[in-house]
Structures are given as structure tokens and as C-alpha cells.
C-alpha atoms as a PDB file:
ATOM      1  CA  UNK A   1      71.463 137.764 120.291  1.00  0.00           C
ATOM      2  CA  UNK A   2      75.044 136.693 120.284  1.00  0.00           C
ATOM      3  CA  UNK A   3      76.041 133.222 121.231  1.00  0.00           C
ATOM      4  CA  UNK A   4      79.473 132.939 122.780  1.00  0.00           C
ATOM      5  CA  UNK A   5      81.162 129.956 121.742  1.00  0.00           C
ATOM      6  CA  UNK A   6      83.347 127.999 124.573  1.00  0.00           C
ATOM      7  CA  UNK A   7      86.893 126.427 124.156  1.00  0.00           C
ATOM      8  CA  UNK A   8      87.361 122.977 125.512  1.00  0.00           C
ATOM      9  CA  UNK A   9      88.703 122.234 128.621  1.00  0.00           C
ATOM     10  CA  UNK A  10      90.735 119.194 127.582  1.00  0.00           C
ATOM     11  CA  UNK A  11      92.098 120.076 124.034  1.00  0.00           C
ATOM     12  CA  UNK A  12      93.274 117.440 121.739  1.00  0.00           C
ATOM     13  CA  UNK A  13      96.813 118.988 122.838  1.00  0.00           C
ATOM     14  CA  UNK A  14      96.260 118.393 126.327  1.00  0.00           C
ATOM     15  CA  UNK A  15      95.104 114.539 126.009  1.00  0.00           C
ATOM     16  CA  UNK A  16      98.258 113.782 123.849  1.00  0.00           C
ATOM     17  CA  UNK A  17     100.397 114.965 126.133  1.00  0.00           C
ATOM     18  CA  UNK A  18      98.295 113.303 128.998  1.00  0.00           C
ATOM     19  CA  UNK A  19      98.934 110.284 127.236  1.00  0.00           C
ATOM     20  CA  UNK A  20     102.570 110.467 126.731  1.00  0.00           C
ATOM     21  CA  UNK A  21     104.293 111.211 129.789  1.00  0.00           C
ATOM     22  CA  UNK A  22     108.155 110.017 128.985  1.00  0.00           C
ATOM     23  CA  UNK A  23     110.461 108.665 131.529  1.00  0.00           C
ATOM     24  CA  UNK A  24     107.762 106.703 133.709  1.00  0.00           C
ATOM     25  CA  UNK A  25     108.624 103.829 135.899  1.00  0.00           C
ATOM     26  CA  UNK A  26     111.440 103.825 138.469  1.00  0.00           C
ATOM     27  CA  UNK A  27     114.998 104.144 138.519  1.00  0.00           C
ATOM     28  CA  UNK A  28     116.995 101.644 140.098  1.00  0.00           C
ATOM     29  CA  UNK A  29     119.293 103.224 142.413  1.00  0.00           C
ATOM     30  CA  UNK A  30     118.542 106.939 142.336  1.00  0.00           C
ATOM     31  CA  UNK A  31     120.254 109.708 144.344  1.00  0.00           C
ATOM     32  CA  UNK A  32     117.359 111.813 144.798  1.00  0.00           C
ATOM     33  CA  UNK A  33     113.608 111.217 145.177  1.00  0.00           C
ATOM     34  CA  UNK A  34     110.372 113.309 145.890  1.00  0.00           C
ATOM     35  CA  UNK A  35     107.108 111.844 146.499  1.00  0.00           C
ATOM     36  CA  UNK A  36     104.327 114.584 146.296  1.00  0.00           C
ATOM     37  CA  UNK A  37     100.225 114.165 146.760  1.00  0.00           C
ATOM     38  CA  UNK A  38      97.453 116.974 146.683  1.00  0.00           C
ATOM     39  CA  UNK A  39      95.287 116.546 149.277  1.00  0.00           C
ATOM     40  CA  UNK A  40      92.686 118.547 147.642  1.00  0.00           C
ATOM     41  CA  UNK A  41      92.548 116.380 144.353  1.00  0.00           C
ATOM     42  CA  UNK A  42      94.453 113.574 145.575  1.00  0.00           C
ATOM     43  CA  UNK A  43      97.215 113.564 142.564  1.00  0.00           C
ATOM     44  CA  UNK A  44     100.532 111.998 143.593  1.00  0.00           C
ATOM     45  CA  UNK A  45     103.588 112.319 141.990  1.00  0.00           C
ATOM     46  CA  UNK A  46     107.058 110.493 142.460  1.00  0.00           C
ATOM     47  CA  UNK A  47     110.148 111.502 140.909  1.00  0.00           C
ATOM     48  CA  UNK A  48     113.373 110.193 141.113  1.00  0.00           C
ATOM     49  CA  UNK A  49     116.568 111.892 139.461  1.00  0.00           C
ATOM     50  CA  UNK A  50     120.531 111.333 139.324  1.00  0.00           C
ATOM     51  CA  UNK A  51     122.631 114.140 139.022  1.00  0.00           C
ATOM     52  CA  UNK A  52     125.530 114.385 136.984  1.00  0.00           C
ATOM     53  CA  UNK A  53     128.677 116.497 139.063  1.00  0.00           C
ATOM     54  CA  UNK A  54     127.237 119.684 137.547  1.00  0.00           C
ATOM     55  CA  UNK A  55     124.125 118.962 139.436  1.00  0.00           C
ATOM     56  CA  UNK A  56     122.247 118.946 136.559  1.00  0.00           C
ATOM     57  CA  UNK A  57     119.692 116.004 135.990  1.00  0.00           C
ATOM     58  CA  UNK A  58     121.315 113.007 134.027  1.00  0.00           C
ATOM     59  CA  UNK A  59     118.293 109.912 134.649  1.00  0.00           C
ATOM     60  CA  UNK A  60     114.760 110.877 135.727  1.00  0.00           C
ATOM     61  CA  UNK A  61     111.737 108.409 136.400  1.00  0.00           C
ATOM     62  CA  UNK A  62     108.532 109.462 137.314  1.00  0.00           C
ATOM     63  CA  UNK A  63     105.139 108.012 138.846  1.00  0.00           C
ATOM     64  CA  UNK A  64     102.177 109.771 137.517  1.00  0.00           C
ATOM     65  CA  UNK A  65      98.649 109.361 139.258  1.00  0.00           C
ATOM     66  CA  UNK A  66      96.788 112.701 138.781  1.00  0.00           C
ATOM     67  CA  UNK A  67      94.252 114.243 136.332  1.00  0.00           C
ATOM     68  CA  UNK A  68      95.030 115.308 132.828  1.00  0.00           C
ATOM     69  CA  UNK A  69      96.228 118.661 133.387  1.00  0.00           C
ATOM     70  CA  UNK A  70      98.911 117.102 135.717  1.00  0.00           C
ATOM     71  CA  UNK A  71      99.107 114.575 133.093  1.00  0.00           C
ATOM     72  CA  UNK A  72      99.990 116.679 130.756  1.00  0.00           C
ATOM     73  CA  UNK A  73     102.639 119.058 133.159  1.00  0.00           C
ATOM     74  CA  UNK A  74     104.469 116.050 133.584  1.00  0.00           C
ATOM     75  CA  UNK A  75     104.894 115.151 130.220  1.00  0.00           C
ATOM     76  CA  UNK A  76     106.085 118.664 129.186  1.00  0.00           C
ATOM     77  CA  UNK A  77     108.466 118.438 132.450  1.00  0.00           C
ATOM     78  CA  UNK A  78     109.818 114.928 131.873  1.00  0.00           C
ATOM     79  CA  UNK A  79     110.700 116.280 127.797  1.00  0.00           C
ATOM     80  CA  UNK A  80     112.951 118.285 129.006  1.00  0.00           C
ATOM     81  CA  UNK A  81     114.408 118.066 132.801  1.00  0.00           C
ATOM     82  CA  UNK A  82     117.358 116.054 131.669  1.00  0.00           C
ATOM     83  CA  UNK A  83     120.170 118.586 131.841  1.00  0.00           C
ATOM     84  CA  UNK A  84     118.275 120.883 134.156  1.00  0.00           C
ATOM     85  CA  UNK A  85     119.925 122.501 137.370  1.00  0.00           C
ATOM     86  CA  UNK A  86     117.700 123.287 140.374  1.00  0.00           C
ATOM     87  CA  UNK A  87     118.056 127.028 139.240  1.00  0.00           C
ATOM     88  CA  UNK A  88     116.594 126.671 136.223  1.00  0.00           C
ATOM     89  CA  UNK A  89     113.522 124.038 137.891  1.00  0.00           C
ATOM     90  CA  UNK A  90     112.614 126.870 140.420  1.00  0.00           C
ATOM     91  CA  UNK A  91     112.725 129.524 137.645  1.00  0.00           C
ATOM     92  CA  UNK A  92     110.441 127.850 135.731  1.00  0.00           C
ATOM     93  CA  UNK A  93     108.463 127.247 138.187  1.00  0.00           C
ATOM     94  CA  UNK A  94     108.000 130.840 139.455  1.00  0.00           C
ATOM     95  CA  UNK A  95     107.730 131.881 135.957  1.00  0.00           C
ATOM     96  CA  UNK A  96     104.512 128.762 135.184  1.00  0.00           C
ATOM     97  CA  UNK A  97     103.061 130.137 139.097  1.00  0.00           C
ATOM     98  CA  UNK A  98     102.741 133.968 137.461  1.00  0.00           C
ATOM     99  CA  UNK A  99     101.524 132.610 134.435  1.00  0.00           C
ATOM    100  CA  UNK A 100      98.623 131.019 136.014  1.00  0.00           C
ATOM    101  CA  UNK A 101      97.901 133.419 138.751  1.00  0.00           C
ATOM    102  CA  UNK A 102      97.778 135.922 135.584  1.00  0.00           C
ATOM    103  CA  UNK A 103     100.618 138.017 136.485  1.00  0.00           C
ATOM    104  CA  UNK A 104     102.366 137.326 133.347  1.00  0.00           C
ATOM    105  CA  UNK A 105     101.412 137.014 129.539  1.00  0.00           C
ATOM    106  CA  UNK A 106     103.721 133.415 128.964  1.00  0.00           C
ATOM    107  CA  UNK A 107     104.322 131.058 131.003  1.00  0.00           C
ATOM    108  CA  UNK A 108     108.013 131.571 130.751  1.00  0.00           C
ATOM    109  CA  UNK A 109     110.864 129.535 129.191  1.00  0.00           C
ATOM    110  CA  UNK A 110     110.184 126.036 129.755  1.00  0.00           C
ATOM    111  CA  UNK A 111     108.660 124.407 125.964  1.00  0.00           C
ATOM    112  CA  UNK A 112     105.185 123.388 125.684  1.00  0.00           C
ATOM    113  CA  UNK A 113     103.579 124.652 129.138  1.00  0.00           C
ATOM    114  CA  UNK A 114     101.550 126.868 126.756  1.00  0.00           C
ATOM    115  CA  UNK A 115      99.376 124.051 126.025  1.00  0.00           C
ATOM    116  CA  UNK A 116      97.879 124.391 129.514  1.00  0.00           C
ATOM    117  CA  UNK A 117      96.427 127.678 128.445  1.00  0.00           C
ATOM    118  CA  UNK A 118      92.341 126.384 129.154  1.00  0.00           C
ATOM    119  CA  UNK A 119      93.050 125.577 132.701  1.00  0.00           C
ATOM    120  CA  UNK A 120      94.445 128.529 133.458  1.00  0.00           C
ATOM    121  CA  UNK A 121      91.408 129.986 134.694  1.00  0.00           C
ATOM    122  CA  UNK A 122      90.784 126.681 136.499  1.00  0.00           C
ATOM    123  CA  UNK A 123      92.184 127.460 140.080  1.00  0.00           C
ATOM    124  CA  UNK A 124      91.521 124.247 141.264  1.00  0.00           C
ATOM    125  CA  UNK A 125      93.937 122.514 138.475  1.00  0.00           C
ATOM    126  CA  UNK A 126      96.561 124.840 139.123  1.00  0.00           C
ATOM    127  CA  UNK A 127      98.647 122.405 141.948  1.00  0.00           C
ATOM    128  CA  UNK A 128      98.378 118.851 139.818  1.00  0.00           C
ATOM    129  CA  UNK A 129     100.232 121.152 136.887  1.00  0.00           C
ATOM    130  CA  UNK A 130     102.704 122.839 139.507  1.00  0.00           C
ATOM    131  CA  UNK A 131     103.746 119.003 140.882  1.00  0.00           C
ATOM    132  CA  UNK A 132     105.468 117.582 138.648  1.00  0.00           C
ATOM    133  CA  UNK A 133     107.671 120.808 138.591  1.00  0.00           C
ATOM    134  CA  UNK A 134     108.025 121.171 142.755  1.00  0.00           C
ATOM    135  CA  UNK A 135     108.689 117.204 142.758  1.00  0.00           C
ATOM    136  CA  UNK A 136     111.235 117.476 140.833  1.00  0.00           C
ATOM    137  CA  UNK A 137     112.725 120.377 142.503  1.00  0.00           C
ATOM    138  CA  UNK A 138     112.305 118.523 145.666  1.00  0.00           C
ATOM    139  CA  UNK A 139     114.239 115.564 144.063  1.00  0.00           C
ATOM    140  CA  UNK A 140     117.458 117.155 143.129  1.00  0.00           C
ATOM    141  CA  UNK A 141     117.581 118.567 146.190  1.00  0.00           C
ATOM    142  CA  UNK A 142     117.706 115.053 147.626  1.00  0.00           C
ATOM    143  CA  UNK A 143     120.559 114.445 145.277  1.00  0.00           C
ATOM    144  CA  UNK A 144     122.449 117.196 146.113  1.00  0.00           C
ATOM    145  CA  UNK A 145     122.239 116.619 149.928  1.00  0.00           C
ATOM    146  CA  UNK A 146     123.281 112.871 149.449  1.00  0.00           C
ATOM    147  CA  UNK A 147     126.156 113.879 147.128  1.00  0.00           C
ATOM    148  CA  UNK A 148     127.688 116.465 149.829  1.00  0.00           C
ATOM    149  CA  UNK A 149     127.084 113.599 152.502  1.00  0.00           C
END
């Protein structure tokens, strides 16, 4: 009889990144904020950007409160959303939704979000690692409504 051997939920990859999550904290006068919360798991996440006049992201500070899968999807989005447009934040973040509903084989261009590769078969973690990504979607949208003000 064959024994099947399971992979870890929370790799050693996943914790790191749970525990480095750059950017955190507030920013003191930002042009565009997004405060999200799951009311299935109860995650929250705030983000705050400034956009430079390419509407691209120039500052970003983010609030973290969620598990570490959404840990983790903030970390990998907070490495690299400075000098992001909105474009390329909702293309990543229909490319990460087809990853995880299985309708693609990567998760698309953004670096690192292959690390999440155990929960993709975790439905239930699939909004905490989609947050980050929407709040900060959310947020330069903010910015780009005050700018045109």
C-alpha cells in the first residue's frame, strides 16, 4: 500500500514572507486610501498610496491584519507596487483570480505570487490573498479622483 505524502500548508516560503510585509505603517498625507475587511475571515487591509503625475504609485503604506496567506500577498504586493499604474494592479489581479480558480497554469506577471501555490486549492484563503491587490486598486483610484478634483 502506497502512502501519499502531503505538502505543507504554510511553507517556510510563505511564513517569511508573512513575516516581512514592507511598507507598513501609515503615510502622512496620502492622496488615496482603501480600507478593505473580509467578512468571512475577518482580514482587514488598509492601503494608502500617492501617485506620481503618471498615476503610477510613488509612496505606499499598508495595515496588515489577516492570516498568513494574506500575509504573505501583501508582502509580495507591497515589493513591488511602487511604480505600478491601475492597469497593471487590475491585470494582475485578473491574472492571480485565474490562477487560483485554476483557469490558468501561472499566476501571471506579478514576482513571487507563485509562492502561494499550497493554498490554491484552499477556496476559503483565496480573498485574504486577493486584498491586498483590490485595496490597492481601490486606493489609486482614490488618488486619481482627488487629483482630477
Amino acid at each position: 500500500m502506497a502512502t501519499g505524502v502531503t505538502k505543507p500548508l504554510y511553507t517556510r516560503d510563505i511564513l517569511r514572507l508573512a513575516t516581512s510585509i514592507p511598507h507598513l505603517g501609515t503615510l502622512d498625507n496620502p492622496q488615496g486610501r482603501a480600507e478593505i475587511r473580509s467578512p468571512t475571515c475577518g482580514s482587514t487591509f488598509v492601503v494608502e498610496v500617492n501617485i506620481d503625475q503618471n498615476g503610477r504609485v510613488s509612496e505606499l503604506g499598508q495595515q496588515v491584519h489577516a492570516c498568513a496567506f494574506g500575509q504573505a500577498s501583501a508582502a509580495l504586493m507591497g515589493a513591488h507596487a511602487v511604480g505600478r499604474s491601475e492597469r497593471e494592479i487590475e491585470e494582475a489581479i485578473a491574472a492571480f483570480c485565474q490562477w487560483l480558480d485554476g483557469c490558468r497554469d501561472d499566476p501571471g506577471a506579478w514576482p513571487g505570487l507563485e509562492a502561494l501555490e499550497p493554498a490554491r486549492t484552499r477556496r476559503g484563503r483565496h480573498g485574504a490573498m486577493l486584498m491586498p491587490f483590490r485595496g490597492l486598486a481601490s486606493a489609486i483610484r482614490a488618488a486619481q479622483t482627488l487629483a482630477s478634483l
